[in-house]
PDB file of N, CA and C in Angstrom:
ATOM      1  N   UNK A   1      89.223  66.675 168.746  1.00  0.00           N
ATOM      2  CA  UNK A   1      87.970  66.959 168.087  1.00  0.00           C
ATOM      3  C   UNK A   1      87.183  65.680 167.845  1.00  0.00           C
ATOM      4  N   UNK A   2      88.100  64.594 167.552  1.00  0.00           N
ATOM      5  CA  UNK A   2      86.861  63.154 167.662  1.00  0.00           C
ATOM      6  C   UNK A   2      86.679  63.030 165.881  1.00  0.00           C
ATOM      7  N   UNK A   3      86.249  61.985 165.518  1.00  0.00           N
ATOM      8  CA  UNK A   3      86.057  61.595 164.081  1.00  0.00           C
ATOM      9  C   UNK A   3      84.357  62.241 163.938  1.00  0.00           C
ATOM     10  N   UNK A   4      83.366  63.042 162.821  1.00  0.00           N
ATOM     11  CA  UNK A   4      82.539  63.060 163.042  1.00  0.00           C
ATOM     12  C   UNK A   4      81.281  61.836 163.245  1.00  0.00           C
ATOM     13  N   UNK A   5      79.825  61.684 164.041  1.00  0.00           N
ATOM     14  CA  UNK A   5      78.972  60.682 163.763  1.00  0.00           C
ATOM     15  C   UNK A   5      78.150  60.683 162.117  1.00  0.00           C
ATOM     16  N   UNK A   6      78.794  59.116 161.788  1.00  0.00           N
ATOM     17  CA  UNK A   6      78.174  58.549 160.792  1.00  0.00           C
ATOM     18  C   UNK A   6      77.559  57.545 160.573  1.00  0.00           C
ATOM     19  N   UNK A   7      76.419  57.243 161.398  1.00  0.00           N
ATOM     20  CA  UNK A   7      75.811  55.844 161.467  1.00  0.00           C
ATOM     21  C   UNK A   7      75.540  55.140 160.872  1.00  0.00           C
ATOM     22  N   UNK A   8      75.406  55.295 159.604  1.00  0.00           N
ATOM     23  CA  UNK A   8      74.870  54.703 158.233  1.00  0.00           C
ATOM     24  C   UNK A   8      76.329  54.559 157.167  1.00  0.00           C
ATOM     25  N   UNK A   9      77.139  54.667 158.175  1.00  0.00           N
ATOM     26  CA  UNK A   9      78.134  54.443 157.337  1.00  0.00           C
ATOM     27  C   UNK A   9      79.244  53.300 157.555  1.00  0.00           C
ATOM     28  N   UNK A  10      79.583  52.449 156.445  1.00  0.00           N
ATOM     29  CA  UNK A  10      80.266  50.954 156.770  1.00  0.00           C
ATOM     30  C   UNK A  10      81.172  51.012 155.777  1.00  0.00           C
ATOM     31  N   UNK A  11      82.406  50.392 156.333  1.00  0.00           N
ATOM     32  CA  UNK A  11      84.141  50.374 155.552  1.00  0.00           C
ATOM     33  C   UNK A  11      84.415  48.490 155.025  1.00  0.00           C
ATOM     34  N   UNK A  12      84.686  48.556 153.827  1.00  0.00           N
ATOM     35  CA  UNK A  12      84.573  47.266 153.623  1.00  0.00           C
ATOM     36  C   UNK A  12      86.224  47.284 152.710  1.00  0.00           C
ATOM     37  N   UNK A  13      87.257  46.612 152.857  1.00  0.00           N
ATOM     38  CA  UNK A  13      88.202  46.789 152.047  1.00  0.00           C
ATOM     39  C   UNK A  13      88.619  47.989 151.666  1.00  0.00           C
ATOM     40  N   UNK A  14      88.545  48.708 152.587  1.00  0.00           N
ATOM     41  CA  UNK A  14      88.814  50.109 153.034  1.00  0.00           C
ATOM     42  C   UNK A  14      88.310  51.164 152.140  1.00  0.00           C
ATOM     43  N   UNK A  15      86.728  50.820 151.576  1.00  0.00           N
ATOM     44  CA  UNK A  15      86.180  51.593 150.964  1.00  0.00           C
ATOM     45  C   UNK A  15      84.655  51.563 151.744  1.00  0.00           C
ATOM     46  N   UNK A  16      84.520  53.470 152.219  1.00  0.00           N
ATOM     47  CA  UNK A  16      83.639  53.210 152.982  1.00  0.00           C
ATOM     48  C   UNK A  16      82.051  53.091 152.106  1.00  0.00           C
ATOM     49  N   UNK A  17      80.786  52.865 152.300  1.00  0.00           N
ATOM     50  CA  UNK A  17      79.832  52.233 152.315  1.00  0.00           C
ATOM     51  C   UNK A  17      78.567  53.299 152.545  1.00  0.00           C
ATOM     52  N   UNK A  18      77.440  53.591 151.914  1.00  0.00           N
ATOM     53  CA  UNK A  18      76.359  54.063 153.070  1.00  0.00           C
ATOM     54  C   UNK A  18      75.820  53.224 152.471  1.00  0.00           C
ATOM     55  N   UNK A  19      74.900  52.553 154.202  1.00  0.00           N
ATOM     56  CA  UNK A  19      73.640  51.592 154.586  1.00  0.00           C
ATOM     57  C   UNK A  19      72.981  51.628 155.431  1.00  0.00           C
ATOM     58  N   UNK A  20      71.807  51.729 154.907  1.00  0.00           N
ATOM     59  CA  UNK A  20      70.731  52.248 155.930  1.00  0.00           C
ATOM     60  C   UNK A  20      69.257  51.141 155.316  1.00  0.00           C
ATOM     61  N   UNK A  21      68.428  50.791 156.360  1.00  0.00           N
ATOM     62  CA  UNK A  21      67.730  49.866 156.435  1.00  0.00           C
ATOM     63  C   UNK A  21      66.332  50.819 155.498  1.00  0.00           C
ATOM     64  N   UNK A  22      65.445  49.807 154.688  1.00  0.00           N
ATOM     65  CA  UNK A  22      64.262  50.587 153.884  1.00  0.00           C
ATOM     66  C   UNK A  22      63.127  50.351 154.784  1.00  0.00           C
ATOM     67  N   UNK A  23      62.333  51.406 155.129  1.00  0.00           N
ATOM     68  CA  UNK A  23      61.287  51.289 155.632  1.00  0.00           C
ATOM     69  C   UNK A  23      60.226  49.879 155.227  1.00  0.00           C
ATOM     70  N   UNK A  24      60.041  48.915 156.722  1.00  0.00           N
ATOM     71  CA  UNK A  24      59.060  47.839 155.955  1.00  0.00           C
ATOM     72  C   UNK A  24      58.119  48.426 155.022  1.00  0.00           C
ATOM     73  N   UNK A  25      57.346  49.271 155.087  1.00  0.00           N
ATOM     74  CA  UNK A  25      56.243  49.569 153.676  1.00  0.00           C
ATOM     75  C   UNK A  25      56.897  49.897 152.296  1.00  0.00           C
ATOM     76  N   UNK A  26      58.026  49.684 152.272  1.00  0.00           N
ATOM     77  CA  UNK A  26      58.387  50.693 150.916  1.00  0.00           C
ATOM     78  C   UNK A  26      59.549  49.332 150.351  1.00  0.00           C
ATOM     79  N   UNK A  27      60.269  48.271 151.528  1.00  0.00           N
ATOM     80  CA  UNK A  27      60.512  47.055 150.828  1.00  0.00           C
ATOM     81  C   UNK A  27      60.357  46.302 149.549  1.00  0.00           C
ATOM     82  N   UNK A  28      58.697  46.190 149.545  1.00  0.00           N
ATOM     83  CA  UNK A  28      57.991  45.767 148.280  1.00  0.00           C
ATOM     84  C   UNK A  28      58.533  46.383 147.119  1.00  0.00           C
ATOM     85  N   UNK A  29      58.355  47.908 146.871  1.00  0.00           N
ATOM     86  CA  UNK A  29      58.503  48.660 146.333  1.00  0.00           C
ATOM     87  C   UNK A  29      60.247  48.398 145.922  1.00  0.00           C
ATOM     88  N   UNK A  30      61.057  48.589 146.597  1.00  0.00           N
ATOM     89  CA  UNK A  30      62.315  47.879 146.349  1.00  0.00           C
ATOM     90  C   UNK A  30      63.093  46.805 146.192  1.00  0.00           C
ATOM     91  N   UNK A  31      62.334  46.090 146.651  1.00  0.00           N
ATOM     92  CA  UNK A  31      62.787  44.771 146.478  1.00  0.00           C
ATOM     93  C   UNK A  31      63.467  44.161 147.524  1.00  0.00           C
ATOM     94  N   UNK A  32      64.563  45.372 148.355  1.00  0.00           N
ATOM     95  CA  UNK A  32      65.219  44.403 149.187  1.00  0.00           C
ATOM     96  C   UNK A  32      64.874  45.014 150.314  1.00  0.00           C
ATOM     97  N   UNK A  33      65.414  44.504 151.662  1.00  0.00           N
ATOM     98  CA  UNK A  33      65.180  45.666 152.815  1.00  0.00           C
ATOM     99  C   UNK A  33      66.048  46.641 153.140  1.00  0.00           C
ATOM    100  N   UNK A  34      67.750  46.661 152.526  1.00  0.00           N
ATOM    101  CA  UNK A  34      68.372  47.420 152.899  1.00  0.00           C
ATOM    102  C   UNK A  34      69.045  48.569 151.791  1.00  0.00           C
ATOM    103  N   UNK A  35      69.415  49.997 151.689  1.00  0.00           N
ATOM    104  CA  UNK A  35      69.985  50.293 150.705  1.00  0.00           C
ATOM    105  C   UNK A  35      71.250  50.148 150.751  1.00  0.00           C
ATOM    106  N   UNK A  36      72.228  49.963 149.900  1.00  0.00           N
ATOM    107  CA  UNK A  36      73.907  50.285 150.130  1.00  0.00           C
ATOM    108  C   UNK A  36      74.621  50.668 149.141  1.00  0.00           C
ATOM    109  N   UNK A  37      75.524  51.704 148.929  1.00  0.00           N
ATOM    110  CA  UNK A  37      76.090  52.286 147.672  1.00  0.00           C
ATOM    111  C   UNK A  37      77.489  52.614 148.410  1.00  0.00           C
ATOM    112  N   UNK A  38      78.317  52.023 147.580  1.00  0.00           N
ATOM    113  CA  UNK A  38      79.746  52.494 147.560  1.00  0.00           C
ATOM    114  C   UNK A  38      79.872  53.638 147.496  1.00  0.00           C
ATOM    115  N   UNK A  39      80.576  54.229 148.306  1.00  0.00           N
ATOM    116  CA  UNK A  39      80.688  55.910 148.258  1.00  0.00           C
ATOM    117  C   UNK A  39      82.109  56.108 147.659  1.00  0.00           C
ATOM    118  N   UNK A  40      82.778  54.684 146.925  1.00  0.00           N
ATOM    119  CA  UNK A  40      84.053  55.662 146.125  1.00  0.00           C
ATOM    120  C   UNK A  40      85.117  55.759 146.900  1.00  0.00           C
ATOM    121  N   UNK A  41      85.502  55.686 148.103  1.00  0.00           N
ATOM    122  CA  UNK A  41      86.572  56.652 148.592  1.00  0.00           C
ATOM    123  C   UNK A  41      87.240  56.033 149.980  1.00  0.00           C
ATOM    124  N   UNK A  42      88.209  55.779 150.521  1.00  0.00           N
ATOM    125  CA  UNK A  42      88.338  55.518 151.673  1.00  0.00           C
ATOM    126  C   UNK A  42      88.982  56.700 152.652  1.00  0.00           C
ATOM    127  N   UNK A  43      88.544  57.825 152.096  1.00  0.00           N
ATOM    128  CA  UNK A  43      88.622  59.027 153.063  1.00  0.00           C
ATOM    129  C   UNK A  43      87.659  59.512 153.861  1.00  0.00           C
ATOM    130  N   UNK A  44      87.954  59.427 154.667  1.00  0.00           N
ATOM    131  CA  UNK A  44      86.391  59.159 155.911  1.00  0.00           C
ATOM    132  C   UNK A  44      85.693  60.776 156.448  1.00  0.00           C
ATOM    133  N   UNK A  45      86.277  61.464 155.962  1.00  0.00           N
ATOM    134  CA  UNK A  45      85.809  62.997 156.509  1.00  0.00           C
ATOM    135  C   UNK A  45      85.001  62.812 155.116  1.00  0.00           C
ATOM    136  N   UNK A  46      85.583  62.613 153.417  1.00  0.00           N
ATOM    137  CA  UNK A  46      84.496  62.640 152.385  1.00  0.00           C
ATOM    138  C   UNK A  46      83.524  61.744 152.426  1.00  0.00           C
ATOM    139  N   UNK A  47      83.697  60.844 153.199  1.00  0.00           N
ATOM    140  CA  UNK A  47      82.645  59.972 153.250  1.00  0.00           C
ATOM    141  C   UNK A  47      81.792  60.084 154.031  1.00  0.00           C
ATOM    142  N   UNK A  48      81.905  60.469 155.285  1.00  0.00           N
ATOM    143  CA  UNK A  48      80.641  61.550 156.029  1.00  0.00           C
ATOM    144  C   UNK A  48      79.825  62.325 154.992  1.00  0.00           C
ATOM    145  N   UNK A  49      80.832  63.585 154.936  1.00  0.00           N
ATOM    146  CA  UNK A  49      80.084  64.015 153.955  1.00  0.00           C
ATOM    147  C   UNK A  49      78.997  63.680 152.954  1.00  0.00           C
ATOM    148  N   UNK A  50      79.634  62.814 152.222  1.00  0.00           N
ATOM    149  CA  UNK A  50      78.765  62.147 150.863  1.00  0.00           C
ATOM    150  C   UNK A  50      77.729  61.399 151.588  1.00  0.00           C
ATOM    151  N   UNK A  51      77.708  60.668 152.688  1.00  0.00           N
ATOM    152  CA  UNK A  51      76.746  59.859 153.201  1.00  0.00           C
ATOM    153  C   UNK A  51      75.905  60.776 153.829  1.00  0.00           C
ATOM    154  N   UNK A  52      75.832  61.613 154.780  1.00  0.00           N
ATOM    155  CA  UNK A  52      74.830  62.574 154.734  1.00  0.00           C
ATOM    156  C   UNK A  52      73.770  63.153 153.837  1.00  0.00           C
ATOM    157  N   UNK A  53      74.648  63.942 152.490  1.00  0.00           N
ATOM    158  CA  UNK A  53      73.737  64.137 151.530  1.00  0.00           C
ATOM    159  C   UNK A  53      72.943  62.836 151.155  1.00  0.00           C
ATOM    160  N   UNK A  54      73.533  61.963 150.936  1.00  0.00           N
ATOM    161  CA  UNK A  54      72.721  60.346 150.229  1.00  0.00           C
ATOM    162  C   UNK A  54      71.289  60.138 151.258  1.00  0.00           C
ATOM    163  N   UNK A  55      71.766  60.511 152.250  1.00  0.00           N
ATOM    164  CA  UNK A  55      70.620  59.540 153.931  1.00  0.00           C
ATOM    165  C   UNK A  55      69.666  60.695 153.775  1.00  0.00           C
ATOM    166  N   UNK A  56      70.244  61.811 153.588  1.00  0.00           N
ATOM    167  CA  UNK A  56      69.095  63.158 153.231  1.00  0.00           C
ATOM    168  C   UNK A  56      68.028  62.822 151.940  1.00  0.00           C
ATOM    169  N   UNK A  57      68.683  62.683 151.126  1.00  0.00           N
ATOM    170  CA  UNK A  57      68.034  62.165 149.706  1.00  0.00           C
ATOM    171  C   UNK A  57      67.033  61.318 149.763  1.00  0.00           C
ATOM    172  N   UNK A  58      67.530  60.201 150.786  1.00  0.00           N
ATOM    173  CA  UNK A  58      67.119  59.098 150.508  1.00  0.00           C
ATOM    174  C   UNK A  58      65.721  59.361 151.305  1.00  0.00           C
ATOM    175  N   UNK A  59      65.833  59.841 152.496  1.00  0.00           N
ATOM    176  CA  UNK A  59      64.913  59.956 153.728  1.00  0.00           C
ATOM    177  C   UNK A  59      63.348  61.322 153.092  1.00  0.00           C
ATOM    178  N   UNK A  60      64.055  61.574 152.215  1.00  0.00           N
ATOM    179  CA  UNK A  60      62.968  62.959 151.756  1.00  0.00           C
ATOM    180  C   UNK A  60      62.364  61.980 150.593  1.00  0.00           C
ATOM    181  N   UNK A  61      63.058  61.176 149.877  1.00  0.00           N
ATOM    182  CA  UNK A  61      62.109  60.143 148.617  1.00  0.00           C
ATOM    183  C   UNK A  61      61.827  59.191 149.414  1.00  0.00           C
ATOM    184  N   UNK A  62      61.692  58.821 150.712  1.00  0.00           N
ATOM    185  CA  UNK A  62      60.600  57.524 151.355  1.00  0.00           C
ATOM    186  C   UNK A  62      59.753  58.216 151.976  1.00  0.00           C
ATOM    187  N   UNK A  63      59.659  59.644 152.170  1.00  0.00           N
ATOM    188  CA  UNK A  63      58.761  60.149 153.013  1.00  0.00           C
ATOM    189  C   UNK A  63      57.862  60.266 151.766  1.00  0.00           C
ATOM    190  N   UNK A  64      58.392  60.783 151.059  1.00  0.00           N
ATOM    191  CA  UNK A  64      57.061  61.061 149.602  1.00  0.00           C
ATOM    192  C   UNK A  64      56.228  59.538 149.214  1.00  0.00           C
ATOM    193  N   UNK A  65      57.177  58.924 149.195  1.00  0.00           N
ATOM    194  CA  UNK A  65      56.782  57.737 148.807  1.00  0.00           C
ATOM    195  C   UNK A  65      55.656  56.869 149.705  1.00  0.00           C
ATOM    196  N   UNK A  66      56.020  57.109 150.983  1.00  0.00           N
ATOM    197  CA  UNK A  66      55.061  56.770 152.220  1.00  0.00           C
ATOM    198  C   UNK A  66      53.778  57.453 151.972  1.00  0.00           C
ATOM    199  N   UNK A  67      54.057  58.826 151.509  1.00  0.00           N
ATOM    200  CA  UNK A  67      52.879  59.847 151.826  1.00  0.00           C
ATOM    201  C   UNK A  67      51.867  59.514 150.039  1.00  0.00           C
ATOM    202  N   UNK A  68      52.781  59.039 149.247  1.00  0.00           N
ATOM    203  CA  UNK A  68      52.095  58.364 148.229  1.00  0.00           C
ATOM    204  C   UNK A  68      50.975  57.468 148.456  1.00  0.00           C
ATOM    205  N   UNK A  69      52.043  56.297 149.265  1.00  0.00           N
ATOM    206  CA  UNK A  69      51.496  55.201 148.885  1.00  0.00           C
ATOM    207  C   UNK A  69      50.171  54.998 150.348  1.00  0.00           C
ATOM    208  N   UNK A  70      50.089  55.934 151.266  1.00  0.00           N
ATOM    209  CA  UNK A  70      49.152  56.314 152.210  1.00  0.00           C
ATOM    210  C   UNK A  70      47.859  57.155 151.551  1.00  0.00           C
ATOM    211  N   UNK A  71      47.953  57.881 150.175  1.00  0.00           N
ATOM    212  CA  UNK A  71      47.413  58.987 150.023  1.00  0.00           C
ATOM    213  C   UNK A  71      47.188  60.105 150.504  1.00  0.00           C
ATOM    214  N   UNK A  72      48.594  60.665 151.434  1.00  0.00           N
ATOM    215  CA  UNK A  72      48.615  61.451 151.929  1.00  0.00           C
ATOM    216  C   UNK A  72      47.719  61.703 153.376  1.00  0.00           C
ATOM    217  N   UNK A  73      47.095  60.184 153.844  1.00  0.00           N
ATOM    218  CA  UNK A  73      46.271  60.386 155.011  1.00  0.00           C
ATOM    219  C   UNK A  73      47.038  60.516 156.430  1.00  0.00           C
ATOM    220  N   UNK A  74      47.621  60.006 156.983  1.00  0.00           N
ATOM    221  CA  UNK A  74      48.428  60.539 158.472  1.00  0.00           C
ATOM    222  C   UNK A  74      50.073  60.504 158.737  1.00  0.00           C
ATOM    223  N   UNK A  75      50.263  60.915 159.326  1.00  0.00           N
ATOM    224  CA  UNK A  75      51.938  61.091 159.614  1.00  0.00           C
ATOM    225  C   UNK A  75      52.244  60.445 160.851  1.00  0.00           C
ATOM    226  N   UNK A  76      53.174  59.652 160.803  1.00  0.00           N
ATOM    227  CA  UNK A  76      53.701  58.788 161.968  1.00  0.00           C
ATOM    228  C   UNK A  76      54.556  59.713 162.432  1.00  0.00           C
ATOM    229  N   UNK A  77      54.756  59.522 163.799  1.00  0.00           N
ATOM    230  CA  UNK A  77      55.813  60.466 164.743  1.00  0.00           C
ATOM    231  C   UNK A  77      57.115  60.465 163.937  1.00  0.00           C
ATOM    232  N   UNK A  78      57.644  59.360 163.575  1.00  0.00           N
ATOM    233  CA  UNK A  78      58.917  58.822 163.096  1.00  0.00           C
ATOM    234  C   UNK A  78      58.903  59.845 161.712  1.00  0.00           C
ATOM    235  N   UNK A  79      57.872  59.807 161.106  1.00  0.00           N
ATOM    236  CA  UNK A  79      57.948  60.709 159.669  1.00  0.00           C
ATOM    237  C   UNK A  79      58.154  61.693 159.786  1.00  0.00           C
ATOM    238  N   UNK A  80      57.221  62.149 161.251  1.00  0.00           N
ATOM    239  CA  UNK A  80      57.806  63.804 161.305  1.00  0.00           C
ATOM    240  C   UNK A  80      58.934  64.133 162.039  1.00  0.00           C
ATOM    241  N   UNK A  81      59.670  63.405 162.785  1.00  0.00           N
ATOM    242  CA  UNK A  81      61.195  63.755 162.873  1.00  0.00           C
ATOM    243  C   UNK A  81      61.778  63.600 161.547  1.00  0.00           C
ATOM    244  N   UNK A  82      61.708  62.772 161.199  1.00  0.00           N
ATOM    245  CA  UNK A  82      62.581  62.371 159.528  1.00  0.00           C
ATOM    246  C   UNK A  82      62.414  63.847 158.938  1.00  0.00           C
ATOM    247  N   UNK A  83      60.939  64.416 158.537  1.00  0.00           N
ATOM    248  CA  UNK A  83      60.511  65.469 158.147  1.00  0.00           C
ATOM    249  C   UNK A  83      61.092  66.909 158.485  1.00  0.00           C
ATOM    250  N   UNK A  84      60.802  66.733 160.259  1.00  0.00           N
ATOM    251  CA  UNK A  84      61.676  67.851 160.491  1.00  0.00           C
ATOM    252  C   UNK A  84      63.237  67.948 160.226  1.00  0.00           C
ATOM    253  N   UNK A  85      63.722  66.692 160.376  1.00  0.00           N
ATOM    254  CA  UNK A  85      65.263  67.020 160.102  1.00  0.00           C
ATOM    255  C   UNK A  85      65.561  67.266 158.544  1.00  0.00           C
ATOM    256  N   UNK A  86      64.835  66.893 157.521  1.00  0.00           N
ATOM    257  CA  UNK A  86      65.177  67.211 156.706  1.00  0.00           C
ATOM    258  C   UNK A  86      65.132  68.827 156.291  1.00  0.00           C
ATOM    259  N   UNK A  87      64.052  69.337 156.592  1.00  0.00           N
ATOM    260  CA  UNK A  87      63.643  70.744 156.768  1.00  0.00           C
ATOM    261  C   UNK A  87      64.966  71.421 157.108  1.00  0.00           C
ATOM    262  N   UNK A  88      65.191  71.127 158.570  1.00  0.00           N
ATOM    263  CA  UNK A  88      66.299  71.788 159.502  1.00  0.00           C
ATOM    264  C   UNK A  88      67.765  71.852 158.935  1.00  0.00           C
ATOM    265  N   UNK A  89      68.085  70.526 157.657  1.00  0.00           N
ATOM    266  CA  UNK A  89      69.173  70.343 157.020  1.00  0.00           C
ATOM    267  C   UNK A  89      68.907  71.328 155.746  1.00  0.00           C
ATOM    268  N   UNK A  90      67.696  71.935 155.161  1.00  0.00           N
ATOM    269  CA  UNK A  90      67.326  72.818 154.539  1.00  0.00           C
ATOM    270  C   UNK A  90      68.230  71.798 152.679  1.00  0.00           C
TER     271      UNK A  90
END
């Protein structure tokens, strides 16, 4: 069956990691360019898991935040995949 894909996900002292890079416009706004949060656990099927929901979370509060700090004027291709997948993950 194969381990599932988790791209945003990194094992450090055998505790895995989600990290995923912040959109350049929204940097400022955060301070740094990358996010990363200990996910707790070095069980890697829960850590898929948990990192999914997080990259979901995270990807639906930079789209708002984009669409904020744009005033809601146009959508980049990239937003609306982000957009649609979040939709599709319901």
């Amino acid at each position: 069956m194969g381990s599932p894909k988790a791209p945003y996900l990194l094992r450090k002292r055998r505790i895995f990691y989600v990290r995923k890079r912040i959109p350049k416009e929204l940097i400022g706004f955060y301070g740094r360019a990358f996010f990363q949060r200990s996910l707790r656990t070095s069980d890697r099927v829960l850590a898929v898991r948990l990192s999914s929901k997080i990259i979901a979370d995270l990807e639906r509060e930079w789209l708002e935040k984009l669409w904020e700090l744009r005033g809601q004027q146009s959508v980049t291709d990239e937003e609306r995949v982000i957009f649609d997948r979040i939709i599709d993950e319901g």
